[in-house]
N, C-alpha and C. Protein backbone atom coordinates (compact mmCIF):
# COMPACT_ATOMS: atom_id res chain seq x y z
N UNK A 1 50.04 -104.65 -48.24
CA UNK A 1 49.61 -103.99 -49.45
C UNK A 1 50.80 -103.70 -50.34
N UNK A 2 50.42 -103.76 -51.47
CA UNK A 2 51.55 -103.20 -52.48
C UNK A 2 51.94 -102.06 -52.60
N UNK A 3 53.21 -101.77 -52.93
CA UNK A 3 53.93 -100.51 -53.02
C UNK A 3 52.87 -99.70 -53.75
N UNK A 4 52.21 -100.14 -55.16
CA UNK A 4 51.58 -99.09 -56.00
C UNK A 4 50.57 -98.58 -55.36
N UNK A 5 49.70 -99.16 -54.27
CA UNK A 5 48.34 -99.48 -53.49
C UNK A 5 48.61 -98.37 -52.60
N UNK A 6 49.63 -98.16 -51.97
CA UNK A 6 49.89 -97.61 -50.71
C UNK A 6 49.96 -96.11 -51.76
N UNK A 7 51.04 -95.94 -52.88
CA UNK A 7 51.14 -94.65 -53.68
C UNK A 7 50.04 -93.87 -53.98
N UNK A 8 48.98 -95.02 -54.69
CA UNK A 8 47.80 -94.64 -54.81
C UNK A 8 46.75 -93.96 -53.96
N UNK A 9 46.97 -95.09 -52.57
CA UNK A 9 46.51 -94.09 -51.49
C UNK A 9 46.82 -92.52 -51.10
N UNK A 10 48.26 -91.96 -51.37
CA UNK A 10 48.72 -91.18 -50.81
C UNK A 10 48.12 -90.04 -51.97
N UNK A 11 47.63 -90.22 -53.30
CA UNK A 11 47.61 -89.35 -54.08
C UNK A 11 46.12 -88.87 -54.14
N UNK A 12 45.21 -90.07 -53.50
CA UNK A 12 44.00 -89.95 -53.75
C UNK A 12 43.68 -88.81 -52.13
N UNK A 13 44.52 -88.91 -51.06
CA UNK A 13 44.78 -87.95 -49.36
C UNK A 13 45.08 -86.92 -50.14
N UNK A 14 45.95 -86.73 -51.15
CA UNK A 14 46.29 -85.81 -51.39
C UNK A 14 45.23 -84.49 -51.99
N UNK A 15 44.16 -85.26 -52.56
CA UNK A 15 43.46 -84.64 -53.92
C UNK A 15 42.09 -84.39 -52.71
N UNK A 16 42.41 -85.27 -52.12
CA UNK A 16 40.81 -85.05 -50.70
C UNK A 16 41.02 -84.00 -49.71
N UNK A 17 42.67 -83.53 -49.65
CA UNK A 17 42.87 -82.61 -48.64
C UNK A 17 42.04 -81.37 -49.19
N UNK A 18 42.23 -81.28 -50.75
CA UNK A 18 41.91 -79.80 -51.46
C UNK A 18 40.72 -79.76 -51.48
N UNK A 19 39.63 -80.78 -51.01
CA UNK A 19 38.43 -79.98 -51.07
C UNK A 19 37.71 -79.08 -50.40
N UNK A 20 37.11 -78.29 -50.96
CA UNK A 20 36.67 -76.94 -49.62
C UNK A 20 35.93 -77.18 -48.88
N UNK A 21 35.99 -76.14 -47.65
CA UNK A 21 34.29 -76.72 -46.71
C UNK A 21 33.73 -76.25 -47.58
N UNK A 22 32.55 -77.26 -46.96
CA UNK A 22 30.79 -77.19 -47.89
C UNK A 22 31.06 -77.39 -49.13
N UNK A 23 31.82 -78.16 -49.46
CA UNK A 23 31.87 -78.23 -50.51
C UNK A 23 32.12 -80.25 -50.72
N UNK A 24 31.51 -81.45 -51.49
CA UNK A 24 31.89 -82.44 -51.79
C UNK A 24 32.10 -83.16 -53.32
N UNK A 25 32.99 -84.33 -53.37
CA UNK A 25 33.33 -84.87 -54.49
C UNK A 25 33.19 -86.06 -54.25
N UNK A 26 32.73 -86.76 -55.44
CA UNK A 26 32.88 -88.38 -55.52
C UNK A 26 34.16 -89.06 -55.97
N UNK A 27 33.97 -90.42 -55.22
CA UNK A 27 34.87 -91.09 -55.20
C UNK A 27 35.20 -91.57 -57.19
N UNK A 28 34.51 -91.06 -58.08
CA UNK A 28 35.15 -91.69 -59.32
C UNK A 28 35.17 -90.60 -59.50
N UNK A 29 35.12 -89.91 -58.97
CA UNK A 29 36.13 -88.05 -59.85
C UNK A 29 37.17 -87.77 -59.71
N UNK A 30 37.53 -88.01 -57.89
CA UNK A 30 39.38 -88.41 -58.02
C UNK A 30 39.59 -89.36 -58.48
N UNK A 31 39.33 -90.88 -58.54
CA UNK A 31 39.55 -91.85 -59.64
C UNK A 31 39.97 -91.16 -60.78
N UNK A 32 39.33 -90.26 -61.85
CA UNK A 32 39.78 -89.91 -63.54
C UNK A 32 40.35 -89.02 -63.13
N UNK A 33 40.17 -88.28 -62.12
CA UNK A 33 41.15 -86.81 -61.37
C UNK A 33 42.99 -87.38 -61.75
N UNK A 34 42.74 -88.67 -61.15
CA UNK A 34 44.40 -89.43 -61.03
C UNK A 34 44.33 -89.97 -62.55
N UNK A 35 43.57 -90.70 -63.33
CA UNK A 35 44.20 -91.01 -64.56
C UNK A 35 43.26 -92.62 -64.51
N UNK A 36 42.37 -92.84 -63.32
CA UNK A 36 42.69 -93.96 -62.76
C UNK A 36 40.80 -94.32 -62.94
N UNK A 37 40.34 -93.95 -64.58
CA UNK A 37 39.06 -94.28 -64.32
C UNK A 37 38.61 -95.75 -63.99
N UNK A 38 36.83 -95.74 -63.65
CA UNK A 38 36.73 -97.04 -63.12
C UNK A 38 37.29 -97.48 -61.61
N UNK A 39 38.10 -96.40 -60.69
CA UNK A 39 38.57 -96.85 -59.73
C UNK A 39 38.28 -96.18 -58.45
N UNK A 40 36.70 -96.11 -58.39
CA UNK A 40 35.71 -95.06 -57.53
C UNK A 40 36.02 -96.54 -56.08
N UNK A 41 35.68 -97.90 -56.21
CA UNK A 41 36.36 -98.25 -55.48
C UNK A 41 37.32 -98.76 -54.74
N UNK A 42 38.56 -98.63 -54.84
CA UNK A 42 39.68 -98.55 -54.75
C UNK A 42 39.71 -96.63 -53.76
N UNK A 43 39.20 -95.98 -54.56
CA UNK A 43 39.14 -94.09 -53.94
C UNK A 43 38.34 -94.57 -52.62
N UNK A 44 37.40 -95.65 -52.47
CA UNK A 44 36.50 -96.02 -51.26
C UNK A 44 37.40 -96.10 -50.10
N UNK A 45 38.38 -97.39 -50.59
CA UNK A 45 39.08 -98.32 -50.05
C UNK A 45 40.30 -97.13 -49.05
N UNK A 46 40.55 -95.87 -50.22
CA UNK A 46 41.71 -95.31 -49.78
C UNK A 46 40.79 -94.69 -48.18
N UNK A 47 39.88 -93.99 -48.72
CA UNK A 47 38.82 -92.74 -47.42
C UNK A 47 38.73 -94.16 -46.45
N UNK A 48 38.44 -94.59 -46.37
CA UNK A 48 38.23 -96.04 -45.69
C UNK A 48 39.45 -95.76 -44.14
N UNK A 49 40.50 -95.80 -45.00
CA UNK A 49 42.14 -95.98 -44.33
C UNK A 49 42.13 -94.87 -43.98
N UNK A 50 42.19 -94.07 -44.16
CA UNK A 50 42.47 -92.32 -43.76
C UNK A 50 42.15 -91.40 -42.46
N UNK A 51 41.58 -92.92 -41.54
CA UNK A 51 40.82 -92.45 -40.30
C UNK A 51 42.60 -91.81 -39.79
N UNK A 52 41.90 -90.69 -39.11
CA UNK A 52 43.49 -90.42 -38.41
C UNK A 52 44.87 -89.71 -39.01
N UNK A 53 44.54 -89.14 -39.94
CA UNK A 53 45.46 -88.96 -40.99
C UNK A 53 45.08 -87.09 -41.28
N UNK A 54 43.96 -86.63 -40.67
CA UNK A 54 43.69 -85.60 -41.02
C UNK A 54 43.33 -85.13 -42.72
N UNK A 55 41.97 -86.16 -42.77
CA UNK A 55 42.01 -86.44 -44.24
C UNK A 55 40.16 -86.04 -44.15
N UNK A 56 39.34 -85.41 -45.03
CA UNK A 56 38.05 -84.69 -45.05
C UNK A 56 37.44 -85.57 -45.83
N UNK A 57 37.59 -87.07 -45.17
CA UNK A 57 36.89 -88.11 -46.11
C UNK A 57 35.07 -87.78 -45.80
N UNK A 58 34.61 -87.22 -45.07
CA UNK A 58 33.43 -87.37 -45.32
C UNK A 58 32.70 -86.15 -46.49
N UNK A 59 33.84 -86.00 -46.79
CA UNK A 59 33.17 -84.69 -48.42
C UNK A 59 33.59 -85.77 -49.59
N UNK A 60 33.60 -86.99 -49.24
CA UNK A 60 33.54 -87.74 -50.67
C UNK A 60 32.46 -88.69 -50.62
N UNK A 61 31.56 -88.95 -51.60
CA UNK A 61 30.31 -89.26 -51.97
C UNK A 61 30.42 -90.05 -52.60
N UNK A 62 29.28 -90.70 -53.11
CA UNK A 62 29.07 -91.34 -54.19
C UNK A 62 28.91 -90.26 -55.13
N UNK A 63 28.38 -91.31 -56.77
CA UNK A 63 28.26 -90.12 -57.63
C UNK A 63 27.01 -89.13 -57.71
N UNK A 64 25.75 -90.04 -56.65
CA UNK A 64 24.42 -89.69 -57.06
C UNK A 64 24.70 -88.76 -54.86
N UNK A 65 25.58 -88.22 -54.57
CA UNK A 65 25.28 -88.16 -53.17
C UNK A 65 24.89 -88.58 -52.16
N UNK A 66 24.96 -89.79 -52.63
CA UNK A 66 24.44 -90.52 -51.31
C UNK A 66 25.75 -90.68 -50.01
N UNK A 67 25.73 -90.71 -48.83
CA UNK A 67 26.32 -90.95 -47.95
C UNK A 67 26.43 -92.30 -47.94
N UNK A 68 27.13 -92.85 -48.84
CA UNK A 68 27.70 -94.81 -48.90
C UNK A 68 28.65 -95.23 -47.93
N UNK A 69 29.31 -93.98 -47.79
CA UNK A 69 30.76 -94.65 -46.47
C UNK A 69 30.25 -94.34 -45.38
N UNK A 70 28.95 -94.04 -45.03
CA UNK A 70 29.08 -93.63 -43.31
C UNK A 70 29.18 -94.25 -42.57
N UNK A 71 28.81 -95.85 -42.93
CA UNK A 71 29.19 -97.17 -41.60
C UNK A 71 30.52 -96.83 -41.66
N UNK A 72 31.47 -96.10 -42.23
CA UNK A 72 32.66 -96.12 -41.91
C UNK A 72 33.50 -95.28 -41.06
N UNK A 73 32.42 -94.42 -40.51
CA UNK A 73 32.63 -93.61 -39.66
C UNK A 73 32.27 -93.66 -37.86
N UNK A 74 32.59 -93.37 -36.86
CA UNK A 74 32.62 -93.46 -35.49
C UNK A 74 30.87 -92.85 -35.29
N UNK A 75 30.43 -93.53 -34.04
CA UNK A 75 29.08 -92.91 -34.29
C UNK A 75 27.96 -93.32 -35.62
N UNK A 76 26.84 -93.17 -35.47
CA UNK A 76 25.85 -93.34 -36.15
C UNK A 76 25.27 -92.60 -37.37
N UNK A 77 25.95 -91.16 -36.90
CA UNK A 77 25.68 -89.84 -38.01
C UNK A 77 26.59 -89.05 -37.82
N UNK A 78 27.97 -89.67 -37.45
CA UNK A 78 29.04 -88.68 -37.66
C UNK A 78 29.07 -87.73 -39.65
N UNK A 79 28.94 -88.83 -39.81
CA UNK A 79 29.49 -88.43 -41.36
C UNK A 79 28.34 -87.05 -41.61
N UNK A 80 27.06 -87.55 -41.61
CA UNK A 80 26.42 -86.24 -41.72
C UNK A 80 26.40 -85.30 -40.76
N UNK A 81 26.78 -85.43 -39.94
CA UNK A 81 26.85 -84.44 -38.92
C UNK A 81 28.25 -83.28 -39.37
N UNK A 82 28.80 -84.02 -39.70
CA UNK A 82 30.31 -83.23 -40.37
C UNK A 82 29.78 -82.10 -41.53
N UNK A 83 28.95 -82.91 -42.60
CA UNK A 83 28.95 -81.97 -43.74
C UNK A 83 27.55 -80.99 -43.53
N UNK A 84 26.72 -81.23 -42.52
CA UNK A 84 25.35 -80.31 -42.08
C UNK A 84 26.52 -79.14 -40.85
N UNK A 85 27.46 -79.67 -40.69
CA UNK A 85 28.10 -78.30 -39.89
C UNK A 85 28.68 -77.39 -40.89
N UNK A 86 28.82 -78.07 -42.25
CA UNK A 86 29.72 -77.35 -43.25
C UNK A 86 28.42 -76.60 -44.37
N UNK A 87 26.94 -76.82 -43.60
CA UNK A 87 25.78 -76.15 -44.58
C UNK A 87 25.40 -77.14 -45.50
N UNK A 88 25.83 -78.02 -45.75
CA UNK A 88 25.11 -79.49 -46.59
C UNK A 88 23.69 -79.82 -46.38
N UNK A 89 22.92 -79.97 -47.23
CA UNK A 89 21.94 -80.58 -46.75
C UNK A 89 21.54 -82.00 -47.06
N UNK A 90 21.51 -82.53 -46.13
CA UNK A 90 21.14 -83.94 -46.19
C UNK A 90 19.82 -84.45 -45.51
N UNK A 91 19.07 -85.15 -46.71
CA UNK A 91 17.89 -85.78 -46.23
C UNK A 91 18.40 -87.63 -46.73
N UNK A 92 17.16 -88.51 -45.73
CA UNK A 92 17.59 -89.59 -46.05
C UNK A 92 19.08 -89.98 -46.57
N UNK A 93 19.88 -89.57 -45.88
CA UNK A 93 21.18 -90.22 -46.46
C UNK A 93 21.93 -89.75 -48.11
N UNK A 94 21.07 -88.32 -47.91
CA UNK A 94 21.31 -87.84 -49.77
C UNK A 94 21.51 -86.44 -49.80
N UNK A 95 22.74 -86.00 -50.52
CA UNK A 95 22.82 -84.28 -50.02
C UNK A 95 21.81 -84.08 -51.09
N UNK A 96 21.58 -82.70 -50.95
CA UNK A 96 20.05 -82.13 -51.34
C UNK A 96 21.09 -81.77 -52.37
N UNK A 97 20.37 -81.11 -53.50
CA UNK A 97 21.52 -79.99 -54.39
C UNK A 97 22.75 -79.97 -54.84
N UNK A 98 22.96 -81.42 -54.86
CA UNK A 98 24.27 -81.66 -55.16
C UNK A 98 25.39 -80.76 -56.37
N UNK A 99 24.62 -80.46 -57.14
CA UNK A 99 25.28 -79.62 -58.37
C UNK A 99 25.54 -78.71 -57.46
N UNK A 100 25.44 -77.60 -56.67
CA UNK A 100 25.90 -77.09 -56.21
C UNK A 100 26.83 -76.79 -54.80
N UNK A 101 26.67 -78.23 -54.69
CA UNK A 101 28.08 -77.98 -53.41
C UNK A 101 29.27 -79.23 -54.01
N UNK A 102 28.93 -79.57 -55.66
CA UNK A 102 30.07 -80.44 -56.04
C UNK A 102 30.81 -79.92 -56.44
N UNK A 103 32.18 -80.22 -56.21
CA UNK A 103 33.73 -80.07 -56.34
C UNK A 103 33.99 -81.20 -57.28
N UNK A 104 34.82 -80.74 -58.51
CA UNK A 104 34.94 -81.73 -59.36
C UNK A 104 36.38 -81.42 -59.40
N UNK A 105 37.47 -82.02 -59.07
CA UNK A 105 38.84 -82.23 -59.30
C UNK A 105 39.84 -81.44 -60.29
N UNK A 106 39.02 -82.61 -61.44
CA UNK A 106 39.01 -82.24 -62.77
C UNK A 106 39.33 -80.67 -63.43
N UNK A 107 38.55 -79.74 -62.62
CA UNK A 107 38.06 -78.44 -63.37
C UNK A 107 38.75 -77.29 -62.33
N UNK A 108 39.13 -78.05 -61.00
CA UNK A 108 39.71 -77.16 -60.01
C UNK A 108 40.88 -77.09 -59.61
N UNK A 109 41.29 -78.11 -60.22
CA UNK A 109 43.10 -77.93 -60.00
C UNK A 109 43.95 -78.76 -61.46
């Protein structure tokens, strides 16, 4: 991977560490969070890599809440199992209420 690829990664770990429990963000909010609209996947690509890293990739979403990365996780329902311990509610693969457990980047740091 390229030097900028790998930077990019480290900024997008960076911006995923700050989100709170019970609390999630989508992957094109740190995208414009960094400067970097249009680059929701590429923000995929980074949560993707981050297994192991002590990184709270499963509080990043799509934009509509859907749970899109969970094949990317160990187990079958790890990913929701993570954010229903953090009070999330998820039906069919979709947090319930999203306006209110979204973290927008943008407005919080």
């Amino acid at each position: 991977m390229k030097a900028e690829t790998l930077n990019f990664f480290e900024k997008v770990y960076a911006v995923a560490k700050q989100i709170p429990f019970g609390k999630v963000t989508s992957y094109g909010a740190i995208g414009n969070y960094l400067g970097a609209p249009r680059s929701a996947r590429m923000v995929g690509y980074a949560m993707n890599g981050s297994h192991g890293k002590d990184i709270p990739a499963h509080r990043v979403v799509n934009r509509k809440g859907l749970l899109t990365g969970k094949h990317h996780f160990e187990g079958t329902n790890l990913m929701q199992q993570l954010l229903e311990s953090e009070g999330i509610v998820i039906i069919d693969n979709q947090i319930q209420d999203l306006e209110s457990v979204y973290w927008d980047p943008a407005k919080a740091l």
